[in-house]
C-alpha atoms as a PDB file:
ATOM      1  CA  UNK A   1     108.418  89.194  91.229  1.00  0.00           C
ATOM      2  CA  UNK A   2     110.306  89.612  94.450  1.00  0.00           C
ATOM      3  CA  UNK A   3     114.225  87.827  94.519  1.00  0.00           C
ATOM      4  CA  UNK A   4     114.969  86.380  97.714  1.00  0.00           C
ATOM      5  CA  UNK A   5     118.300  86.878  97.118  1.00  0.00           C
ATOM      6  CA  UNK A   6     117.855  91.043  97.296  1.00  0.00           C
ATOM      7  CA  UNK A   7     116.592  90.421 100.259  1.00  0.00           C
ATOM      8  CA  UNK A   8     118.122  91.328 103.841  1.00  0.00           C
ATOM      9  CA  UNK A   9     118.112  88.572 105.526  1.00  0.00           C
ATOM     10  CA  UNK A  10     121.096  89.661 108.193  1.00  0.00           C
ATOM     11  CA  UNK A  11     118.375  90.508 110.783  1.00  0.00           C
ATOM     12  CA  UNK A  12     116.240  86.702 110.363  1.00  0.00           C
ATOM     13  CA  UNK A  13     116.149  83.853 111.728  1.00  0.00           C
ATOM     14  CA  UNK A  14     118.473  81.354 110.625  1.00  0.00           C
ATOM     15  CA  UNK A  15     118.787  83.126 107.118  1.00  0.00           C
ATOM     16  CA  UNK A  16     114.972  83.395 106.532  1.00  0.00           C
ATOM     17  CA  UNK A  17     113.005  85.895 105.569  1.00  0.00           C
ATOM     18  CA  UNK A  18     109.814  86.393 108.181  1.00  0.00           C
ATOM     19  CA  UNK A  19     106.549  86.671 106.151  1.00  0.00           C
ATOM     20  CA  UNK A  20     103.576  88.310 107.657  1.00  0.00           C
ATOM     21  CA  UNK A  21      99.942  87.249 106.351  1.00  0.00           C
ATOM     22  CA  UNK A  22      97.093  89.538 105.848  1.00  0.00           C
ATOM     23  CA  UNK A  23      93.444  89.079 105.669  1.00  0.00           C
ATOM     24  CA  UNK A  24      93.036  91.187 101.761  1.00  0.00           C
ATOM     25  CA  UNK A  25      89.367  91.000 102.437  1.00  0.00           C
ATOM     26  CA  UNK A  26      89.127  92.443 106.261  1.00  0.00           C
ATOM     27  CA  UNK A  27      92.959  93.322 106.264  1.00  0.00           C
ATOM     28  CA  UNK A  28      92.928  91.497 109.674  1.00  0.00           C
ATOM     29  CA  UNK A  29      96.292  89.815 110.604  1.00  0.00           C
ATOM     30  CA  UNK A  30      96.171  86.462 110.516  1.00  0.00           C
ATOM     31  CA  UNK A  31      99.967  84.462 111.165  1.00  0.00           C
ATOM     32  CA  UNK A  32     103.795  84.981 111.061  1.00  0.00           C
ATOM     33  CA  UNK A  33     105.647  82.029 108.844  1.00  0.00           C
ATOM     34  CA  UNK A  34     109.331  81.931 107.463  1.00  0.00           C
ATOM     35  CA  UNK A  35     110.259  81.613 104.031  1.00  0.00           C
ATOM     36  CA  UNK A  36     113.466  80.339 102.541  1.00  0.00           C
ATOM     37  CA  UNK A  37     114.507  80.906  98.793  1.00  0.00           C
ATOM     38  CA  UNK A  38     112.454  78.024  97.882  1.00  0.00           C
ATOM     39  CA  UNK A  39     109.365  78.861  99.893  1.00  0.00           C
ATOM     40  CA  UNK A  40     108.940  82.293  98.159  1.00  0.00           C
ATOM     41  CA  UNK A  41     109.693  80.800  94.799  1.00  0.00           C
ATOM     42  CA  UNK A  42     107.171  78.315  95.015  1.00  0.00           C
ATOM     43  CA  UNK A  43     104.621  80.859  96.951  1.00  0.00           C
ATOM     44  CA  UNK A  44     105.242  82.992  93.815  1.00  0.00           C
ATOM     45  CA  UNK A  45     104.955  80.368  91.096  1.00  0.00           C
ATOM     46  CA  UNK A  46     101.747  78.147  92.683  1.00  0.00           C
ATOM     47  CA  UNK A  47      99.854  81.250  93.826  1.00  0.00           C
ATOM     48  CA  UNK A  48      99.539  79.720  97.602  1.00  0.00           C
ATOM     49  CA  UNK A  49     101.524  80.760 100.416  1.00  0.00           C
ATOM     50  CA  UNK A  50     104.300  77.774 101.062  1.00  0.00           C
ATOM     51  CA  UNK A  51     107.202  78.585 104.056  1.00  0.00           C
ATOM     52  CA  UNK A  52     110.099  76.965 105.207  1.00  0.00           C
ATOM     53  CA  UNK A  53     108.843  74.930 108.388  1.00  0.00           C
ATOM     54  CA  UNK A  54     111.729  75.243 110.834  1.00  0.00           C
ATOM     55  CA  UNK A  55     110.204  72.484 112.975  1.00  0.00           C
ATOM     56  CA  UNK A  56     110.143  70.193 110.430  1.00  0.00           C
ATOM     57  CA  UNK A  57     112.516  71.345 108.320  1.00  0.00           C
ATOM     58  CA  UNK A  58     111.303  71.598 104.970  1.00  0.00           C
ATOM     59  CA  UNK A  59     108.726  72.840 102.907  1.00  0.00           C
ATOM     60  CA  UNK A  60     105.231  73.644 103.625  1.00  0.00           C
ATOM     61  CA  UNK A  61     102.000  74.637 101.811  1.00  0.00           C
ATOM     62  CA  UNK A  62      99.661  75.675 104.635  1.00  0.00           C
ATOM     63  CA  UNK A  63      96.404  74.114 103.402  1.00  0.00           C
ATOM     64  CA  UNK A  64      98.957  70.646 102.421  1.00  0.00           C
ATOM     65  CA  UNK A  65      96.609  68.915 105.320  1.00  0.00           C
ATOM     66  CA  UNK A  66      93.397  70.493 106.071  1.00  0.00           C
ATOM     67  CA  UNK A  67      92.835  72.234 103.234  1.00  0.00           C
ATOM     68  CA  UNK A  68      92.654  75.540 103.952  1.00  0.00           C
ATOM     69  CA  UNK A  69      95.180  77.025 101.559  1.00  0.00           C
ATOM     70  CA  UNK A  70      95.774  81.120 101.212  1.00  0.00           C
ATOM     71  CA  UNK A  71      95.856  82.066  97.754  1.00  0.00           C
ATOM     72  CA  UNK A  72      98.175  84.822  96.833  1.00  0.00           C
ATOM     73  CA  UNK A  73      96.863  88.485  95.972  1.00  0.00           C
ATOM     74  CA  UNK A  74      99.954  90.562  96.706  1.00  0.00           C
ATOM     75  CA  UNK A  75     103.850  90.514  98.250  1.00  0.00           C
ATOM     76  CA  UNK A  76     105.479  93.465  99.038  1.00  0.00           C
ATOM     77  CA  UNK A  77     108.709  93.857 101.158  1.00  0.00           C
ATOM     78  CA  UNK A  78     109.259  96.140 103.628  1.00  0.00           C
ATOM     79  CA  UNK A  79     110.807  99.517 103.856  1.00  0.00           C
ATOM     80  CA  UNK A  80     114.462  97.317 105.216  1.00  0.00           C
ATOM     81  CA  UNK A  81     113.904  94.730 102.230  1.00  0.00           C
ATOM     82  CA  UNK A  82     114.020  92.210 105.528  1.00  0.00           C
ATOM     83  CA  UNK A  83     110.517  91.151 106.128  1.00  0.00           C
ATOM     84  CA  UNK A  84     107.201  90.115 103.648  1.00  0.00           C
ATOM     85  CA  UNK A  85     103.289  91.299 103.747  1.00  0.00           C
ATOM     86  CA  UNK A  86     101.428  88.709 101.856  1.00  0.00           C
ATOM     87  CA  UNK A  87      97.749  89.147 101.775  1.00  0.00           C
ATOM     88  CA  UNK A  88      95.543  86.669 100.733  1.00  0.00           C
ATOM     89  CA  UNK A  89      92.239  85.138 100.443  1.00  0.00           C
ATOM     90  CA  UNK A  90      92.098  82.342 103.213  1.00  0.00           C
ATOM     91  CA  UNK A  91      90.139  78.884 102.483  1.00  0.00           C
ATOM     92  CA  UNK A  92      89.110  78.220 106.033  1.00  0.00           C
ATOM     93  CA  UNK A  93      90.444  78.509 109.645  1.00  0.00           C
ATOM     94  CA  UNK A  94      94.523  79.879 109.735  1.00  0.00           C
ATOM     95  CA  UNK A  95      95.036  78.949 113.068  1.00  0.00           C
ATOM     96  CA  UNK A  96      95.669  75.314 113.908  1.00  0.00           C
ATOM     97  CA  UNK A  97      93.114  75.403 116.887  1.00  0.00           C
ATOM     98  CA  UNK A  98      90.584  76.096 114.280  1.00  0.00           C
ATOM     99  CA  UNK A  99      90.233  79.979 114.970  1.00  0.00           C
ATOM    100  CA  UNK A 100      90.506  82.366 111.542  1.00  0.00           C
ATOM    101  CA  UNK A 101      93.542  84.060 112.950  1.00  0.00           C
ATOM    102  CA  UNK A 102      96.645  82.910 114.688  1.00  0.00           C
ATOM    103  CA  UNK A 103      96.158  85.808 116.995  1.00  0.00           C
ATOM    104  CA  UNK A 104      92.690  85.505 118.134  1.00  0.00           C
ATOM    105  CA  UNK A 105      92.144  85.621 122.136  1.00  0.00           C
ATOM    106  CA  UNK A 106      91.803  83.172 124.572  1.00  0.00           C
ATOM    107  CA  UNK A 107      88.024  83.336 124.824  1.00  0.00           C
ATOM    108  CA  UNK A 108      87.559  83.166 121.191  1.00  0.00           C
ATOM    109  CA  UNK A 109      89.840  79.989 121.234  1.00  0.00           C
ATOM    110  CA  UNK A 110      87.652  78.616 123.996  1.00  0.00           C
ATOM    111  CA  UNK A 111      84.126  79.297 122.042  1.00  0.00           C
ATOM    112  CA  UNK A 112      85.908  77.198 118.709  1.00  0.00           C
ATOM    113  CA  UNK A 113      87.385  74.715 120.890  1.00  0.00           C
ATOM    114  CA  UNK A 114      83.602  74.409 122.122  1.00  0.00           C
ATOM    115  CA  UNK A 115      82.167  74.080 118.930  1.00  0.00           C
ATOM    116  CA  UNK A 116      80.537  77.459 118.927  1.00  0.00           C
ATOM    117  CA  UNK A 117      81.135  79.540 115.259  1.00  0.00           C
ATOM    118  CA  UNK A 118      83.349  82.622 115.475  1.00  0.00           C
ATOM    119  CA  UNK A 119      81.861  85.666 114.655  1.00  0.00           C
ATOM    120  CA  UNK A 120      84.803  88.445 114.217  1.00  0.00           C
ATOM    121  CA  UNK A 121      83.605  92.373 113.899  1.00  0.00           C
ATOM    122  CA  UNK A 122      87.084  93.466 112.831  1.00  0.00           C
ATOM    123  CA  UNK A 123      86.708  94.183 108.663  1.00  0.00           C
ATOM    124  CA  UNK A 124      83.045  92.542 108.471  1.00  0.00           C
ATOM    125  CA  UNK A 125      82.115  96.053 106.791  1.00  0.00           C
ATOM    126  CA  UNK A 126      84.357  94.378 104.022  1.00  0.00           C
ATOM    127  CA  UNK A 127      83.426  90.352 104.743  1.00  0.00           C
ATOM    128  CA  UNK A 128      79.953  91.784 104.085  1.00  0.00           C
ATOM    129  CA  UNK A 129      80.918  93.759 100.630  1.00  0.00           C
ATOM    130  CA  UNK A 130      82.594  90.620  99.521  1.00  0.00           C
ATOM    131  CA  UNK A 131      78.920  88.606 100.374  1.00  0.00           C
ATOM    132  CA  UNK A 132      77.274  91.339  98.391  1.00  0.00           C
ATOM    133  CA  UNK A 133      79.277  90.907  95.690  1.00  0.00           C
ATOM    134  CA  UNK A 134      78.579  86.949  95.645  1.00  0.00           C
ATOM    135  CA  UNK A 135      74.983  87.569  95.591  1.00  0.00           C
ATOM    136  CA  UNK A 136      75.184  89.447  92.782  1.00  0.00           C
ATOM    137  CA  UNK A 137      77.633  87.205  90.890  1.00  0.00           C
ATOM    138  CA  UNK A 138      74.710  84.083  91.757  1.00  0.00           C
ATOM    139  CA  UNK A 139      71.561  85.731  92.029  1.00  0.00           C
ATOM    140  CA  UNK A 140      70.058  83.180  94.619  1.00  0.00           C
ATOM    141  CA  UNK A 141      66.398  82.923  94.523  1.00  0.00           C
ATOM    142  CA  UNK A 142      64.617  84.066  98.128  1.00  0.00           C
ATOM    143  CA  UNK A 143      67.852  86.503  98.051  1.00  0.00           C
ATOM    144  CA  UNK A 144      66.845  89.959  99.272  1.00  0.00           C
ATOM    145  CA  UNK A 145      70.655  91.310  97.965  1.00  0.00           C
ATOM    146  CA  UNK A 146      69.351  89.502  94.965  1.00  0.00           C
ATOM    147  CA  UNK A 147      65.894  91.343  94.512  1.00  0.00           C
ATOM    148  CA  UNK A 148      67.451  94.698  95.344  1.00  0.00           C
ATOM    149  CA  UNK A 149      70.228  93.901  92.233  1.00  0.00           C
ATOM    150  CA  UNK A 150      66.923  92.570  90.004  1.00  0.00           C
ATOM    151  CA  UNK A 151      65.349  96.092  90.281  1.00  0.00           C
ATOM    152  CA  UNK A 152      68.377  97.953  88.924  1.00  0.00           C
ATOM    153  CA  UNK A 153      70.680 101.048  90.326  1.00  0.00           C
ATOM    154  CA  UNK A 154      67.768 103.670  90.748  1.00  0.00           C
ATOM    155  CA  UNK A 155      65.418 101.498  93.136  1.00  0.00           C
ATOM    156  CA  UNK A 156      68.372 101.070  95.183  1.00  0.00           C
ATOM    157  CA  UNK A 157      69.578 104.337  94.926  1.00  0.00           C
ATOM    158  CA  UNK A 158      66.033 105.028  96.145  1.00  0.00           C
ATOM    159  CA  UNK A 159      66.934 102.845  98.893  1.00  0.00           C
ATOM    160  CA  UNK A 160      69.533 104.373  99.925  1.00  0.00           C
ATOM    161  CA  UNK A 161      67.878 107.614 100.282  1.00  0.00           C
ATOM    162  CA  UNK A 162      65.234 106.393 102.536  1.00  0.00           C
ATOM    163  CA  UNK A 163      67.652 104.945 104.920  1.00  0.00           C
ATOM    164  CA  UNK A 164      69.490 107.525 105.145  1.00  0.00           C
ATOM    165  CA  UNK A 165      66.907 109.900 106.171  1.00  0.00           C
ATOM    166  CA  UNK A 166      65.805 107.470 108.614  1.00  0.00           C
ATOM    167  CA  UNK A 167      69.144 107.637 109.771  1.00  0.00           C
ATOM    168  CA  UNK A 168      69.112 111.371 110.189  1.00  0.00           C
ATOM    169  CA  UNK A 169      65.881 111.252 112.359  1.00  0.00           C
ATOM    170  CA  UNK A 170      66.810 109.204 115.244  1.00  0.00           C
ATOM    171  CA  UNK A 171      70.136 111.064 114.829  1.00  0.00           C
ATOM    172  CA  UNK A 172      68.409 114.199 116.063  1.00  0.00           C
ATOM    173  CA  UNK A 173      66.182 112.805 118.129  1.00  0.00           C
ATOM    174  CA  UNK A 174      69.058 111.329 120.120  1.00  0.00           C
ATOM    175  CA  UNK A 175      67.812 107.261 119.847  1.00  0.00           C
ATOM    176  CA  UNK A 176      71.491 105.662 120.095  1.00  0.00           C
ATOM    177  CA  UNK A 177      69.785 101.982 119.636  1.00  0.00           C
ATOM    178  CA  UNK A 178      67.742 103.229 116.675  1.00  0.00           C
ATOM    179  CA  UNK A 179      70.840 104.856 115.138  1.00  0.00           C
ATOM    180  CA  UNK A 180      72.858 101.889 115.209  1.00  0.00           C
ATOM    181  CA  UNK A 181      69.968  99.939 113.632  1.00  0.00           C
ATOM    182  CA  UNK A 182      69.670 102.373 110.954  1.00  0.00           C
ATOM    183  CA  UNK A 183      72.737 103.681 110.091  1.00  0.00           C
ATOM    184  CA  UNK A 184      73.701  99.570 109.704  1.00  0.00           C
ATOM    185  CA  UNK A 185      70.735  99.532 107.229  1.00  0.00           C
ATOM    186  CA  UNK A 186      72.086 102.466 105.255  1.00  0.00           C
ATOM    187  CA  UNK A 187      75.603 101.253 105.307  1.00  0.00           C
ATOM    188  CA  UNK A 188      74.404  97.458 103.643  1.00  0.00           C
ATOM    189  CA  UNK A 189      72.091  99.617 101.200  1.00  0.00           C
ATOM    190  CA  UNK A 190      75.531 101.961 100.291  1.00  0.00           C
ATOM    191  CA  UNK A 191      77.153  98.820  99.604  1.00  0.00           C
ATOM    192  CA  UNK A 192      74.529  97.059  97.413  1.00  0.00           C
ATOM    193  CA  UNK A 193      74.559 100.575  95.297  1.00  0.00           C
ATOM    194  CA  UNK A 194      78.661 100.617  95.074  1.00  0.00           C
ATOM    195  CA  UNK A 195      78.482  97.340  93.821  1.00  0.00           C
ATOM    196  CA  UNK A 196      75.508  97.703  91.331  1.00  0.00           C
ATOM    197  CA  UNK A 197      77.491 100.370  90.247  1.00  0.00           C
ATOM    198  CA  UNK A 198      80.790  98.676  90.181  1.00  0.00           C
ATOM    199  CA  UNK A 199      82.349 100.900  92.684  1.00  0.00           C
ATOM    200  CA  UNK A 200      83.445  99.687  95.926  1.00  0.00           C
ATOM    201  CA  UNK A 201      85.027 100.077  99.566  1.00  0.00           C
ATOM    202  CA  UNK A 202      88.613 100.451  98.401  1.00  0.00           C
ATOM    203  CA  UNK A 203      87.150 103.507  96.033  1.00  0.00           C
ATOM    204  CA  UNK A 204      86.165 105.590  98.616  1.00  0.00           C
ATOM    205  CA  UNK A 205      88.896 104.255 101.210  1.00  0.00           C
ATOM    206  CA  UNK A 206      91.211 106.156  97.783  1.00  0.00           C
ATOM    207  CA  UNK A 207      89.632 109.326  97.746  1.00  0.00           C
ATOM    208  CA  UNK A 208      88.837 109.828 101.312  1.00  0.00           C
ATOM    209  CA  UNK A 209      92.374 109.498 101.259  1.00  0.00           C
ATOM    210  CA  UNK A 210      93.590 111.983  99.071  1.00  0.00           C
ATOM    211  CA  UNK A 211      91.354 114.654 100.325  1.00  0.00           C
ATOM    212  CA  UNK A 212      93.150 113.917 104.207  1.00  0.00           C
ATOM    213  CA  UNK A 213      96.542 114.513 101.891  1.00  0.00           C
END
């Protein structure tokens, strides 16, 4: 539990405490809010991120309107004790013109304002690990996630064998275009095996990491 009051606040606006929100799926950054004493309270105690709206001058749950609330999965403070990183899972759009990020560029703001769905390659490795995950949590019928997950760890171990020599051959024959395509089968097949095996992205993210050390 973080106390506003050992905060630094010295360096903020107006006495508040600047509270940037991540993405905790595709770590993607997706607004900057404000947060008062009662706003991080609240954020802390309900589970959804609330800030002190300087425009209107109170409280405010983002989600209070349209629904699409950020539940909580972590607050830290920063190295100064004078900022917040809140990630979260997002219910919907952040952005008030309807894109997932407040940040997004002009031409995806044009394709949502057109009606056209964003697609956004930044963490989908992980958007698509969390859809794995789903599949195997429902087991839809038709699924092919969900047939790979119905013949058990070694058939998609075997899987991921097969891909990954296919990989290897157009590797060395020098097919860029057939790489991709493969190489993006092997990668879905490693994640259907991490998560048959209840491994997963932030595993290997963890040792790859303290190898580099």
């Amino acid at each position: 539990m973080i106390r506003f009051e050992e905060l630094n606040t010295a360096k903020s606006s107006e006495g508040l405490v600047p509270a940037i929100i991540q993405d905790d799926t595709t770590l993607a950054v997706l607004m900057l809010g404000y947060m008062d004493r009662e706003a991080l309270e609240k954020t802390q105690k309900e589970g959804k991120v609330t800030f002190y709206s300087r425009s209107k001058g109170r409280l405010w749950t983002k989600g209070e309107t349209s629904g699409n609330f950020l539940d909580v999965v972590s607050i830290a403070e920063d190295c100064d004790s004078d900022s917040l990183l809140i990630r979260v899972i997002p219910h919907g759009p952040v952005c008030h013109t309807g894109t997932r990020s407040c940040f997004a560029d002009e031409d995806t703001r044009r394709k949502v304002a057109g009606g056209e769905k964003e697609y956004c390659t930044e963490g989908f490795i992980r958007e698509l690990a969390k859809v794995i995950r789903q599949r195997h949590t429902d087991m839809p019928e038709g699924s092919y996630t969900s047939r790979l997950f119905s013949k058990g760890t070694p058939k998609i171990a075997q899987k991921v064998g097969e891909e990954a020599v296919e990989t290897v051959i157009e590797a060395v024959a020098g097919n860029r275009d057939a790489l991709i395509y493969e190489a993006s089968d092997l990668v879905y097949h490693l994640l259907v095996l991490l998560e048959a095996t209840g491994c997963s992205i932030s595993d290997l993210e963890k040792e790859l990491e303290r190898r580099h050390r």
